[in-house]
C-alpha atoms as a PDB file:
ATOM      1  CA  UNK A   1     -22.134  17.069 106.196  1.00  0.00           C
ATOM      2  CA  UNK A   2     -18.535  16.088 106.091  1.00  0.00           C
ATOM      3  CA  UNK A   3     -16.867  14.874 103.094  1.00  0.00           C
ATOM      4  CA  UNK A   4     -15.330  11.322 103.461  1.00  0.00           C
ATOM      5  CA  UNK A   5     -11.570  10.769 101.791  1.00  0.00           C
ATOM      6  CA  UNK A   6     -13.336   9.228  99.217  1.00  0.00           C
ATOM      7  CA  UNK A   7     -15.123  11.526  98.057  1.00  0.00           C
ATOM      8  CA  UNK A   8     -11.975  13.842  98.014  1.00  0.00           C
ATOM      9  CA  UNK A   9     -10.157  10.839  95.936  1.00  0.00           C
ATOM     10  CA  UNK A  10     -13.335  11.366  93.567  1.00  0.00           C
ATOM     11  CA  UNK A  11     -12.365  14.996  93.171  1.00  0.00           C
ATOM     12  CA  UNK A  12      -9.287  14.659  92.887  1.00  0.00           C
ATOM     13  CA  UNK A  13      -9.945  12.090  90.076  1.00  0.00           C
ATOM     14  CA  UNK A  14     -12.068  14.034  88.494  1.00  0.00           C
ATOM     15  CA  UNK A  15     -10.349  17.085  88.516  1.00  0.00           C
ATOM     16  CA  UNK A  16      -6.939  15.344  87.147  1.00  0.00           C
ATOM     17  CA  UNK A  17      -8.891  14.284  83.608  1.00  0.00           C
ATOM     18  CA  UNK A  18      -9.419  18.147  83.688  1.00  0.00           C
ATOM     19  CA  UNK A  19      -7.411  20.340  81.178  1.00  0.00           C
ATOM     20  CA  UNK A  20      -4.907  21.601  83.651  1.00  0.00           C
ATOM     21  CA  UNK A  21      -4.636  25.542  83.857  1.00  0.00           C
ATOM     22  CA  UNK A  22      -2.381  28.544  83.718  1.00  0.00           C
ATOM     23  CA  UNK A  23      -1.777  30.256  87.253  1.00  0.00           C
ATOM     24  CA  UNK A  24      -0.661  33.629  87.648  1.00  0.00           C
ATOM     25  CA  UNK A  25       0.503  34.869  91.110  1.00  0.00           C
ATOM     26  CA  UNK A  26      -0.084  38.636  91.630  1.00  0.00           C
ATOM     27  CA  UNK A  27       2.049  38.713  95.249  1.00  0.00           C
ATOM     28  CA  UNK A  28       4.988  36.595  95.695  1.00  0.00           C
ATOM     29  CA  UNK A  29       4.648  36.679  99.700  1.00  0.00           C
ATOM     30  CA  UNK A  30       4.821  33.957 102.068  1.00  0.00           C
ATOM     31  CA  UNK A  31       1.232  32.974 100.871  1.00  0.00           C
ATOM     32  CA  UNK A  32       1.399  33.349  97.390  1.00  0.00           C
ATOM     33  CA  UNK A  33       5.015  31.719  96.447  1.00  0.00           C
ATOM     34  CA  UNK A  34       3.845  28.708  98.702  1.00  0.00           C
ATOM     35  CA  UNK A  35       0.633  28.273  96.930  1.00  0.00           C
ATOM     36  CA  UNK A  36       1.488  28.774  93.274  1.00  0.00           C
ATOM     37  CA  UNK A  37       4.301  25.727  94.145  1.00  0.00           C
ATOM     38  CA  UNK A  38       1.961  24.165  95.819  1.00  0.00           C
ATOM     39  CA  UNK A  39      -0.250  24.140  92.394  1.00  0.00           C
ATOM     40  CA  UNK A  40       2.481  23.571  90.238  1.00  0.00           C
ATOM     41  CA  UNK A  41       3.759  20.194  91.828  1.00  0.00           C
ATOM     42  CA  UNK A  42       0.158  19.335  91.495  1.00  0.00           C
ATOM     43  CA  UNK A  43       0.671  19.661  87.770  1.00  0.00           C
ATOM     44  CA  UNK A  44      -0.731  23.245  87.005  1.00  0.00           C
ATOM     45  CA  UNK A  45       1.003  25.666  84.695  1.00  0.00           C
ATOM     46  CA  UNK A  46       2.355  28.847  86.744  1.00  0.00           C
ATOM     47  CA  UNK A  47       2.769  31.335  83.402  1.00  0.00           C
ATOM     48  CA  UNK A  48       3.527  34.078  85.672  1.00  0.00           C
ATOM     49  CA  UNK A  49       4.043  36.617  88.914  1.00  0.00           C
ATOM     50  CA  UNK A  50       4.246  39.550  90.394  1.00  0.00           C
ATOM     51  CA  UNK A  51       6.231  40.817  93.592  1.00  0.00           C
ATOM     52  CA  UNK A  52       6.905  44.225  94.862  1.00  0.00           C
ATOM     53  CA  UNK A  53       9.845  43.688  97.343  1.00  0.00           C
ATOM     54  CA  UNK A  54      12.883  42.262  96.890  1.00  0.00           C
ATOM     55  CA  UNK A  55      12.421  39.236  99.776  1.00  0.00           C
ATOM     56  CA  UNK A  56       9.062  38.767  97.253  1.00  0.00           C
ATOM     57  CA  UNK A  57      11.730  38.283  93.929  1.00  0.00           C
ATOM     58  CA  UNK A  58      13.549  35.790  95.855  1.00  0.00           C
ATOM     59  CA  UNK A  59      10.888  33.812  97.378  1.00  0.00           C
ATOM     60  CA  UNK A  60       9.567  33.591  93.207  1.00  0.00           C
ATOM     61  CA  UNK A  61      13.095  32.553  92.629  1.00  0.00           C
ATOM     62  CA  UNK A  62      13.306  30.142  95.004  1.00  0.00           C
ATOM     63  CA  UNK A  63       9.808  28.346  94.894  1.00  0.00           C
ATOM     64  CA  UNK A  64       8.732  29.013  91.596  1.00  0.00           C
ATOM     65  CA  UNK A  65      12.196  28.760  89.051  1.00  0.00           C
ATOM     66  CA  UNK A  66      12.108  30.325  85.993  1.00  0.00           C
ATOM     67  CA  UNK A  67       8.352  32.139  86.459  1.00  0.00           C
ATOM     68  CA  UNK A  68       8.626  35.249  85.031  1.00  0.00           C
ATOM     69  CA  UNK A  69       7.952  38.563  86.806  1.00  0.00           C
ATOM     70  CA  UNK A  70       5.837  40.879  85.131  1.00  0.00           C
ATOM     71  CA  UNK A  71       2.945  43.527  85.767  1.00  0.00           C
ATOM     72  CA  UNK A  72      -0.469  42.762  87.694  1.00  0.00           C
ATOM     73  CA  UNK A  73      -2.037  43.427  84.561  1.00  0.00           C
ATOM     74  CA  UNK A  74      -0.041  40.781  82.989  1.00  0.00           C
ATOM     75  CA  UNK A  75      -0.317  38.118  84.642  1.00  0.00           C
ATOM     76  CA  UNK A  76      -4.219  38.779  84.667  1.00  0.00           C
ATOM     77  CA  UNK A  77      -3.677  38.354  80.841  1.00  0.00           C
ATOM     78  CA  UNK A  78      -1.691  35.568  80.947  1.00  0.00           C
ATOM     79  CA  UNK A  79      -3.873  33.181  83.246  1.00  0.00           C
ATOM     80  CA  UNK A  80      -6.947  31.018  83.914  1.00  0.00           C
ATOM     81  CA  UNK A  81      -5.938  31.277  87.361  1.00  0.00           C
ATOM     82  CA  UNK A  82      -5.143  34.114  89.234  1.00  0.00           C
ATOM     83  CA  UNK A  83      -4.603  33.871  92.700  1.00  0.00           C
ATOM     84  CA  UNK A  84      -4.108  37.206  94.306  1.00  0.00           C
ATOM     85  CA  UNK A  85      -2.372  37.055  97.562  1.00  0.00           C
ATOM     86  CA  UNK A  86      -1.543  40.399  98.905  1.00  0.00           C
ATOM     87  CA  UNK A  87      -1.945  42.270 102.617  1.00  0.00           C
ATOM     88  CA  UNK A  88      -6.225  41.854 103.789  1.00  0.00           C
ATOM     89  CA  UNK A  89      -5.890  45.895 103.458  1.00  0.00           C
ATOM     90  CA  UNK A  90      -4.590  45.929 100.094  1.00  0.00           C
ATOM     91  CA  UNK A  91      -6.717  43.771  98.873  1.00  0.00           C
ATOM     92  CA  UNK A  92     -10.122  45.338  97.955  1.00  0.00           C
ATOM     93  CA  UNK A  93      -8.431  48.526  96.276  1.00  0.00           C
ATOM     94  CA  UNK A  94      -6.212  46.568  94.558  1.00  0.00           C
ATOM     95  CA  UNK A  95      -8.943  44.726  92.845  1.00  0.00           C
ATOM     96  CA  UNK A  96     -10.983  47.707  92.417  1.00  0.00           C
ATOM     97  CA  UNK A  97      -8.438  49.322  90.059  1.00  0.00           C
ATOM     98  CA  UNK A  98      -7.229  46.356  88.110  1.00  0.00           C
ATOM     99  CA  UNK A  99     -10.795  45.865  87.295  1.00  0.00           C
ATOM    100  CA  UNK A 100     -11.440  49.549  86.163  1.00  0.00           C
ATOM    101  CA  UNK A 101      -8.416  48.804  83.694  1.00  0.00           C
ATOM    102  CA  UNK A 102     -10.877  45.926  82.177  1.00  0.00           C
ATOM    103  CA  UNK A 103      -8.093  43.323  83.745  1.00  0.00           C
ATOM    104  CA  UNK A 104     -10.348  40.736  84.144  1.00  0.00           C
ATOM    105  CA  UNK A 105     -12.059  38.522  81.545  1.00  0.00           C
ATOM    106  CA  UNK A 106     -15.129  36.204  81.481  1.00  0.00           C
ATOM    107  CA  UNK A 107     -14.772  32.735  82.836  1.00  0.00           C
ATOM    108  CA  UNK A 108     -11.560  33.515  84.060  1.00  0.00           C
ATOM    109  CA  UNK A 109     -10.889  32.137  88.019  1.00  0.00           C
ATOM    110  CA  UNK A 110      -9.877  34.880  90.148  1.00  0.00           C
ATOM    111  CA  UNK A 111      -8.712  33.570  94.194  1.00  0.00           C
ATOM    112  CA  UNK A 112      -7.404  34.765  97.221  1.00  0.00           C
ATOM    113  CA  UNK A 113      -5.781  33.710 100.259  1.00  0.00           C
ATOM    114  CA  UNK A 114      -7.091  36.537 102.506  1.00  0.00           C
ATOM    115  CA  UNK A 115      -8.444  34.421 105.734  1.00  0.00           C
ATOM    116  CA  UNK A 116     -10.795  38.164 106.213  1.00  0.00           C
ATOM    117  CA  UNK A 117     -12.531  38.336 102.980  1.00  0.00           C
ATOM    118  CA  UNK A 118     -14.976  36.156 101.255  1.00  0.00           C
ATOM    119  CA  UNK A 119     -15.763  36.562  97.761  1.00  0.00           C
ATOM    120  CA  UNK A 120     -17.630  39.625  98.305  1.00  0.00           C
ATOM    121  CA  UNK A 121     -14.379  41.491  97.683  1.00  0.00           C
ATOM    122  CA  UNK A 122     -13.775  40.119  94.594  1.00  0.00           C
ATOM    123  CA  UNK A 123     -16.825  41.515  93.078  1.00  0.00           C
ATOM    124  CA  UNK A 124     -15.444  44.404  90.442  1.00  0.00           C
ATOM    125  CA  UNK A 125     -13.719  41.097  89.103  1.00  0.00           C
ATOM    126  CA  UNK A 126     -17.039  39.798  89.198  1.00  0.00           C
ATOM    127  CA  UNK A 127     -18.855  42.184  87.232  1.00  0.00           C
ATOM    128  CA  UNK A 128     -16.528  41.554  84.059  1.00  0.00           C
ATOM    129  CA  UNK A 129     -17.309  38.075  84.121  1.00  0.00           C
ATOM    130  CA  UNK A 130     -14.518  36.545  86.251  1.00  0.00           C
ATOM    131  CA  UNK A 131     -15.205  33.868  88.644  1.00  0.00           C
ATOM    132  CA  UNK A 132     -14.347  34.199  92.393  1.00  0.00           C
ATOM    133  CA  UNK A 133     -12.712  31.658  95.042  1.00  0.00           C
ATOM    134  CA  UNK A 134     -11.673  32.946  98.692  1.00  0.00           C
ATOM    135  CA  UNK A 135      -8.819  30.103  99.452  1.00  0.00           C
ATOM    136  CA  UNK A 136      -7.556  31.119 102.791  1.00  0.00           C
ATOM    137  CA  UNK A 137      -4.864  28.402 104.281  1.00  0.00           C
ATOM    138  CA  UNK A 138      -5.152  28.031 107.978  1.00  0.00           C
ATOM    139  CA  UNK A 139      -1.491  27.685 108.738  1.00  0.00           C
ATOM    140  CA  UNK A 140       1.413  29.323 109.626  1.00  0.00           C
ATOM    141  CA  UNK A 141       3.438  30.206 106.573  1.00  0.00           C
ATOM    142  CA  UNK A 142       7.506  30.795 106.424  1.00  0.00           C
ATOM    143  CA  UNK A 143       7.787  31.277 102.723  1.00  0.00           C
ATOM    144  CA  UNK A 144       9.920  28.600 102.390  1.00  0.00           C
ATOM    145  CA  UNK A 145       9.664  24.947 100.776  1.00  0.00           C
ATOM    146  CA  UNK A 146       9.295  23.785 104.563  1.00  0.00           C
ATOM    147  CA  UNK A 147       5.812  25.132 103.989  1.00  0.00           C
ATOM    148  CA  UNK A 148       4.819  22.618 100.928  1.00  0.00           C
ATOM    149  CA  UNK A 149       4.667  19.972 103.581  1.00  0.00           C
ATOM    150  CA  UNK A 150       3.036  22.444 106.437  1.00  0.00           C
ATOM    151  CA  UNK A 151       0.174  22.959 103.886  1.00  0.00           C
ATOM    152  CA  UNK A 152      -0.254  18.834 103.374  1.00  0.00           C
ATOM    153  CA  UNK A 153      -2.976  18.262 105.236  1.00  0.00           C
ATOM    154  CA  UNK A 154      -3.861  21.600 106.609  1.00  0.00           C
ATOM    155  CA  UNK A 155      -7.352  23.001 106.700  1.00  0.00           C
ATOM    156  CA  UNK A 156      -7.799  25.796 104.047  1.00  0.00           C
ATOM    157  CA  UNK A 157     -11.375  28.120 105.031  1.00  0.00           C
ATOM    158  CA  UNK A 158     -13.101  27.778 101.330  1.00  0.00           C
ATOM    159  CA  UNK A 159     -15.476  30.190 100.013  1.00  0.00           C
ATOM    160  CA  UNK A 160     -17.491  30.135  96.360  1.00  0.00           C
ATOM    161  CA  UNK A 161     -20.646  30.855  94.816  1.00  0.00           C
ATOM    162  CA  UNK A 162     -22.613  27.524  95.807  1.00  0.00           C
ATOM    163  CA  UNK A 163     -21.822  26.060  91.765  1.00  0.00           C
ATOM    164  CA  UNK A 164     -17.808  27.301  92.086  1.00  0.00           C
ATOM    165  CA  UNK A 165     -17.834  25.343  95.423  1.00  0.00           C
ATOM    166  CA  UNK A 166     -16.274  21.789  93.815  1.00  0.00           C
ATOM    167  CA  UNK A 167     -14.212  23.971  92.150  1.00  0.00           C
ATOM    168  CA  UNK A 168     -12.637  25.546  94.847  1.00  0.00           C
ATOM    169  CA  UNK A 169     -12.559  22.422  97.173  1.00  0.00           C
ATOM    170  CA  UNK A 170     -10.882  20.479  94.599  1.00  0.00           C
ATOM    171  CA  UNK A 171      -8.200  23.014  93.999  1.00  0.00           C
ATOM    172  CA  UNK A 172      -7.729  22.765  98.157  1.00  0.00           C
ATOM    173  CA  UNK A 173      -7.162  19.222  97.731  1.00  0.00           C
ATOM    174  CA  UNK A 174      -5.291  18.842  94.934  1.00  0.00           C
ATOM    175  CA  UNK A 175      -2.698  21.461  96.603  1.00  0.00           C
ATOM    176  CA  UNK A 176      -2.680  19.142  99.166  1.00  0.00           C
ATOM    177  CA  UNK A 177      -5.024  20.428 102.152  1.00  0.00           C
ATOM    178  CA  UNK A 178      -8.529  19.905 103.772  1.00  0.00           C
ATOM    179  CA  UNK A 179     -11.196  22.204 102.345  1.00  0.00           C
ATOM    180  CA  UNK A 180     -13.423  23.600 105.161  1.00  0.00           C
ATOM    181  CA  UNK A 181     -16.676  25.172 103.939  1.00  0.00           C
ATOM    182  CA  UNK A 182     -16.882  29.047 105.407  1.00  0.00           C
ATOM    183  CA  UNK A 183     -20.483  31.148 104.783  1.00  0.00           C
ATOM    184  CA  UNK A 184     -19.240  34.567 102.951  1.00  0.00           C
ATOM    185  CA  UNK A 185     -20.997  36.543 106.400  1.00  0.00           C
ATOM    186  CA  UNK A 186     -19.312  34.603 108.592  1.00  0.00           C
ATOM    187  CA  UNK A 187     -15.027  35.358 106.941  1.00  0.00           C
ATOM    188  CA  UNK A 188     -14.104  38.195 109.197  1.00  0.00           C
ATOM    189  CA  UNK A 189     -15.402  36.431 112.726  1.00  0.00           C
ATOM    190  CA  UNK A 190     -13.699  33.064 111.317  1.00  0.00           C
ATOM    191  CA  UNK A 191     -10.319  34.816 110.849  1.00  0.00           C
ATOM    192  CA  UNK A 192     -11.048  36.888 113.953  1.00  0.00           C
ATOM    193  CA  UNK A 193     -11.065  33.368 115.954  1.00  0.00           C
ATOM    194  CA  UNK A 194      -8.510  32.161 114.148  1.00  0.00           C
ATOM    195  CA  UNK A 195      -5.972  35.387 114.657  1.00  0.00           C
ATOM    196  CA  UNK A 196      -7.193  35.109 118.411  1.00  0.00           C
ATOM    197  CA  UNK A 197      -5.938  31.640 118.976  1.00  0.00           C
ATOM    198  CA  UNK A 198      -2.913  31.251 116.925  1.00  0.00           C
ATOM    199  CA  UNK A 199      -1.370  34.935 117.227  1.00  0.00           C
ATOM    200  CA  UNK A 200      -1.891  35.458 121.175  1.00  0.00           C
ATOM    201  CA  UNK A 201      -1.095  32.043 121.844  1.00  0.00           C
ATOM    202  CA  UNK A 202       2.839  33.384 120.067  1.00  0.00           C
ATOM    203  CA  UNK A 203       2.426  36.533 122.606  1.00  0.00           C
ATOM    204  CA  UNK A 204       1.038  34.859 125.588  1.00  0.00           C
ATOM    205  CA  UNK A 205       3.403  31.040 125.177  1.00  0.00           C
ATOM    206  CA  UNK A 206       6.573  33.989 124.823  1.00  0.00           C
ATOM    207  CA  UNK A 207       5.519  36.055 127.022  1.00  0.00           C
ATOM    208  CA  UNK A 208       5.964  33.006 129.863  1.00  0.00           C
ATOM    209  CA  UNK A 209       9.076  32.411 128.227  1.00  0.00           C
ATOM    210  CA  UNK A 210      10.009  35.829 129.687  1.00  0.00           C
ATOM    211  CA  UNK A 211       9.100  35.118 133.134  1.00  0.00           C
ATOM    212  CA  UNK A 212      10.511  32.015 133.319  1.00  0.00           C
ATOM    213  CA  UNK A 213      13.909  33.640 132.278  1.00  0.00           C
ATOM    214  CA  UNK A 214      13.288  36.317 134.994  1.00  0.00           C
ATOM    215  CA  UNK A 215      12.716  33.486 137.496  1.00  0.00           C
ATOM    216  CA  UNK A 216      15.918  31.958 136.819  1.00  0.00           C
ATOM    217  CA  UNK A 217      15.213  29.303 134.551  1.00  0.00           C
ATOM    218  CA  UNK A 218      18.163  28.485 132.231  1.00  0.00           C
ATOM    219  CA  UNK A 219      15.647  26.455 129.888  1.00  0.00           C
ATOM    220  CA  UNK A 220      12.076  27.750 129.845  1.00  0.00           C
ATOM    221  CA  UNK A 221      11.248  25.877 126.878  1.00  0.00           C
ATOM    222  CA  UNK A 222      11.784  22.733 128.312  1.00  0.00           C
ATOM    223  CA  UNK A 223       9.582  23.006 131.226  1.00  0.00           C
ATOM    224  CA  UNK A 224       7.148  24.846 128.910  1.00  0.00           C
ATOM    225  CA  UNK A 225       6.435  22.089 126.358  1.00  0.00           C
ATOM    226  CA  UNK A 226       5.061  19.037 127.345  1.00  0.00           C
ATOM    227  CA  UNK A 227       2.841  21.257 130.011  1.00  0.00           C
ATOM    228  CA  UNK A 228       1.474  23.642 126.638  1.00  0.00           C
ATOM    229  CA  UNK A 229       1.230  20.422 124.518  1.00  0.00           C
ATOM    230  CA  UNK A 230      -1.022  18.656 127.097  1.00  0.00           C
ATOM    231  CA  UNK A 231      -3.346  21.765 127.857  1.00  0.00           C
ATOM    232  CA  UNK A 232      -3.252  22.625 123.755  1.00  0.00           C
ATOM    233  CA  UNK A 233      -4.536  18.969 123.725  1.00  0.00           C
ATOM    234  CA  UNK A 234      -6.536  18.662 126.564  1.00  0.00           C
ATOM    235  CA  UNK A 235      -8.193  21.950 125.429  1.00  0.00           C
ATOM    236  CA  UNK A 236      -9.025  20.601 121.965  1.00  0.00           C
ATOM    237  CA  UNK A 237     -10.617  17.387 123.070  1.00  0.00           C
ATOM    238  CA  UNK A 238     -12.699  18.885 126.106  1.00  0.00           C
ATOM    239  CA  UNK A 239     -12.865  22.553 125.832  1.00  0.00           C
ATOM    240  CA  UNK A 240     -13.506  24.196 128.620  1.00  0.00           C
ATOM    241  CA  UNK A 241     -13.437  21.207 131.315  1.00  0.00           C
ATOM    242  CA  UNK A 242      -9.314  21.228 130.384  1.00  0.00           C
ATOM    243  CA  UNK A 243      -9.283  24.083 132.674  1.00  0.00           C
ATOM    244  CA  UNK A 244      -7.022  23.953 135.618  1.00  0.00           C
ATOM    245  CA  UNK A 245      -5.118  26.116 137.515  1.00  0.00           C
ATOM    246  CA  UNK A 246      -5.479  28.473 140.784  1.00  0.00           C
ATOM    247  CA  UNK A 247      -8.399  30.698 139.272  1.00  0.00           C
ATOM    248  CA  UNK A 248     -10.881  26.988 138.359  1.00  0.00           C
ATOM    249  CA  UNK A 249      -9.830  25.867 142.319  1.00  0.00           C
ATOM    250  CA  UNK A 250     -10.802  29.538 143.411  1.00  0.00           C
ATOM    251  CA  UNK A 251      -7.505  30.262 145.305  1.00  0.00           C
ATOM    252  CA  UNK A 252      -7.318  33.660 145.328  1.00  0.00           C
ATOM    253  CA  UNK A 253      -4.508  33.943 147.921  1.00  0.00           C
ATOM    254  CA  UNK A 254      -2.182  32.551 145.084  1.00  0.00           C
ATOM    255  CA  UNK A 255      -3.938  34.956 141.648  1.00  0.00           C
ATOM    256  CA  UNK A 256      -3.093  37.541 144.412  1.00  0.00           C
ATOM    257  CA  UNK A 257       0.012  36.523 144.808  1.00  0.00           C
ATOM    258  CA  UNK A 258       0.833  36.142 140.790  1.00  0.00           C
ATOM    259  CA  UNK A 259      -0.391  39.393 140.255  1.00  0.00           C
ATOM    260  CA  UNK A 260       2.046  41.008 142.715  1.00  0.00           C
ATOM    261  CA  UNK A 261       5.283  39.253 141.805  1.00  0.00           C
ATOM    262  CA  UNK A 262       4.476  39.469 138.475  1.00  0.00           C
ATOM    263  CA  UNK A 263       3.714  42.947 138.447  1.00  0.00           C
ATOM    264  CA  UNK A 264       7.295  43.527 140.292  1.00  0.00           C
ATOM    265  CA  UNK A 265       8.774  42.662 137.221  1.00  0.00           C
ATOM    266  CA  UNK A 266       6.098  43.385 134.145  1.00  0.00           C
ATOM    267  CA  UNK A 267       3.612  45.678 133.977  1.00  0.00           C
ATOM    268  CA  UNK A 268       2.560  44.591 130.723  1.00  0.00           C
ATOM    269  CA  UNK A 269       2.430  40.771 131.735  1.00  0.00           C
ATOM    270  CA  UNK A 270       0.680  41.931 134.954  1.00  0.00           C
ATOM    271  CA  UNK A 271      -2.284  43.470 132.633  1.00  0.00           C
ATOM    272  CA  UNK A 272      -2.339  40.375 130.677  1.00  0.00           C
ATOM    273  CA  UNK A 273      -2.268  38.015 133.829  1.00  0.00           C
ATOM    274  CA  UNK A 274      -5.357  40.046 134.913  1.00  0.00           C
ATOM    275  CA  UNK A 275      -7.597  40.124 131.882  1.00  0.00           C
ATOM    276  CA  UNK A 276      -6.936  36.305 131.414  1.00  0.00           C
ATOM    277  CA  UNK A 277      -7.611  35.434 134.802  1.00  0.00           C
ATOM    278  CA  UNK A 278     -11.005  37.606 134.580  1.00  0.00           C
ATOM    279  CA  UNK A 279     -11.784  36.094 131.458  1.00  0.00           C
ATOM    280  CA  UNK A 280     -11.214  32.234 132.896  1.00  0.00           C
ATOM    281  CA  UNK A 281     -12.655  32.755 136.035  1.00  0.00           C
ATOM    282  CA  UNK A 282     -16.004  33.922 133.825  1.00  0.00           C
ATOM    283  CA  UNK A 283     -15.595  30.368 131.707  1.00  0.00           C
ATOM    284  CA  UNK A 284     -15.491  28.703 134.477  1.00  0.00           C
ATOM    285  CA  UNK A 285     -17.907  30.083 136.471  1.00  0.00           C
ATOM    286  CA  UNK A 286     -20.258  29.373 133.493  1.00  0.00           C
ATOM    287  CA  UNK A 287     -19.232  25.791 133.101  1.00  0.00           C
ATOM    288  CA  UNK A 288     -19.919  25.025 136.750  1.00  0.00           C
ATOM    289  CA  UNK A 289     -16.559  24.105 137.541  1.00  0.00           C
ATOM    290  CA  UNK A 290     -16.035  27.742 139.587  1.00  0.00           C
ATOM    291  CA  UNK A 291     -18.530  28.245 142.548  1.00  0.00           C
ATOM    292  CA  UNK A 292     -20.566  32.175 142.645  1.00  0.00           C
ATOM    293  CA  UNK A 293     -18.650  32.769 146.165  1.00  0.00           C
ATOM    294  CA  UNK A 294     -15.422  31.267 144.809  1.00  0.00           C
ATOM    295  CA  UNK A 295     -15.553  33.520 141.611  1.00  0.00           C
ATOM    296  CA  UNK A 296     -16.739  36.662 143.966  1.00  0.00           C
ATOM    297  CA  UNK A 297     -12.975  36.200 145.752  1.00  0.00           C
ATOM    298  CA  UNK A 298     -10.745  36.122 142.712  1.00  0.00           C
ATOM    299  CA  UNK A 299     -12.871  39.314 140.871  1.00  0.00           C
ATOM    300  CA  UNK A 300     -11.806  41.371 143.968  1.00  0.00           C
ATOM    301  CA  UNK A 301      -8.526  40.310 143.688  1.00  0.00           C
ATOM    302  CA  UNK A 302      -8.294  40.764 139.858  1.00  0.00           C
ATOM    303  CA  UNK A 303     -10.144  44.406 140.795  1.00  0.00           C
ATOM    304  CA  UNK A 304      -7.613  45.695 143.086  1.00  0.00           C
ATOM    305  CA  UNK A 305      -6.619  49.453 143.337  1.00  0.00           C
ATOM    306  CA  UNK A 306      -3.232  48.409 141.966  1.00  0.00           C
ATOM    307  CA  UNK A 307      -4.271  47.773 139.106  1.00  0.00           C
ATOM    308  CA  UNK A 308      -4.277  51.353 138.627  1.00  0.00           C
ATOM    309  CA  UNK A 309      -1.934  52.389 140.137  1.00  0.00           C
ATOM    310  CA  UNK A 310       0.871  50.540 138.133  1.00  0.00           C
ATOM    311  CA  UNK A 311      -0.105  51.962 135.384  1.00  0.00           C
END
């Protein structure tokens, strides 16, 4: 069941007459600067950090003044806190070998932001007592202070042992987003969905962008928008009766057509025309909205020898 805002005003309450803690940041990334601010302004302690690159140094510098940079191992001493944000791949060897230095301590909160990983990962922290939270904010970060207002509001995939659960919810809202409850077997398929929508909507939206240009239009943003707002909308509110479009009606004359002229100038886009087209008129066809014959005409369209042979 849902929480209502009261019941996040109660946690919030709740966890403001709490002692407030020390945060360490081990990964000053886009992820990690913007969530140990995001902590701070809501009254936590950041005691410390740790970035590898330069761009890392001077995202600290910017979002978290006068934090100072020291070893992993350090700010693991230093903290109640520690919220690890580093690449999904780095992440499990990372905590592997700070725990067989006997890093972590009892009763000591150890988090991520890795939208891949539950808590599972965190488990040689674990073993020495430590206590895990998977935090993953699901939103597009820049880095910058822009991103303190991005994050107000946005849903954050929580998480926790069941008794660490308030915990980690209340640490979502205090930093200013909406906790959403994720079972540890179900992390990699919810960033999986997540990393389908967001990141190939970038390719495919840019990708269009391309074309447009191609076709001779000065401004393809501006006839893009309000048609990719209104099916982003459309799509959220109905699913898949916001379908439209040439494949839904079953014109295959005109997918034929697309796949030609678009081919004539990208083979890539061609591919991608084709798989989404196969992959809509299947939707469709399930939802009813695509008749057996009409979906029979566009497969053999989408099947065509020159498919191959552009290759």
């Amino acid at each position: 069941m849902s929480k209502s805002q009261s019941d996040y005003d109660d946690e919030l309450s709740s966890i403001s007459r709490a002692p407030r803690l020390s945060v360490g940041i081990v990964g000053t990334g886009r992820a990690g600067s913007v969530l140990g601010a995001a902590l701070r302004r809501a009254g936590h302690d950041v005691v410390s950090a740790y970035g590898v690159s330069d761009l890392s140094r001077l995202r600290a510098e910017a979002l978290l003044p006068g934090v100072p940079l020291v070893t992993p191992e350090e700010v693991i001493q230093s903290a109640d806190l520690v919220l690890i944000t580093v690449p999904d791949d780095v992440l499990p060897d990372l905590v592997a070998g700070l725990a067989a230095t006997s890093a972590f301590r009892a009763g000591q909160f150890i988090a991520h932001a890795s939208g891949r990983f539950g808590i599972d990962v965190l488990a040689p922290a674990t073993r020495a007592g430590a206590l895990p939270l998977a935090l993953h904010p699901a939103m597009t970060l820049t880095g910058t202070s822009l991103d303190l207002e991005r994050i107000s509001g946005a849903p954050f995939g929580v998480t926790a042992p069941d008794e660490l659960r308030p915990v980690a919810e209340a640490l979502v809202v205090e930093m200013g987003g909406d906790p959403i409850w994720v079972p540890e077997e179900n992390r990699t398929l919810y960033h999986a969905a997540l990393a389908n929508g967001a990141n190939h909507l970038v390719t495919l939206v840019a990708q269009s962008i391309d074309l447009l240009k191609l076709a001779g239009v000065e401004d393809p943003q501006r006839l893009l928008g309000p048609l990719l707002y209104a099916a982003l909308d459309n799509t959220l509110r109905s699913g898949d009766a916001a379908l439209t479009g040439p494949v839904v009606r079953g014109d295959a004359g005109t997918v034929a057509a697309h796949v030609d002229v678009i081919n004539d100038v990208s083979v890539e886009a061609r591919r991608a025309y084709v798989a989404m087209a196969r992959l809509t008129a299947d939707r469709a066809l399930a939802n009813g909205s695509l008749r057996a014959t009409q979906a029979e005409a566009l497969l053999e369209v989408l099947a065509e020898p020159g498919d191959e042979a552009a290759r």
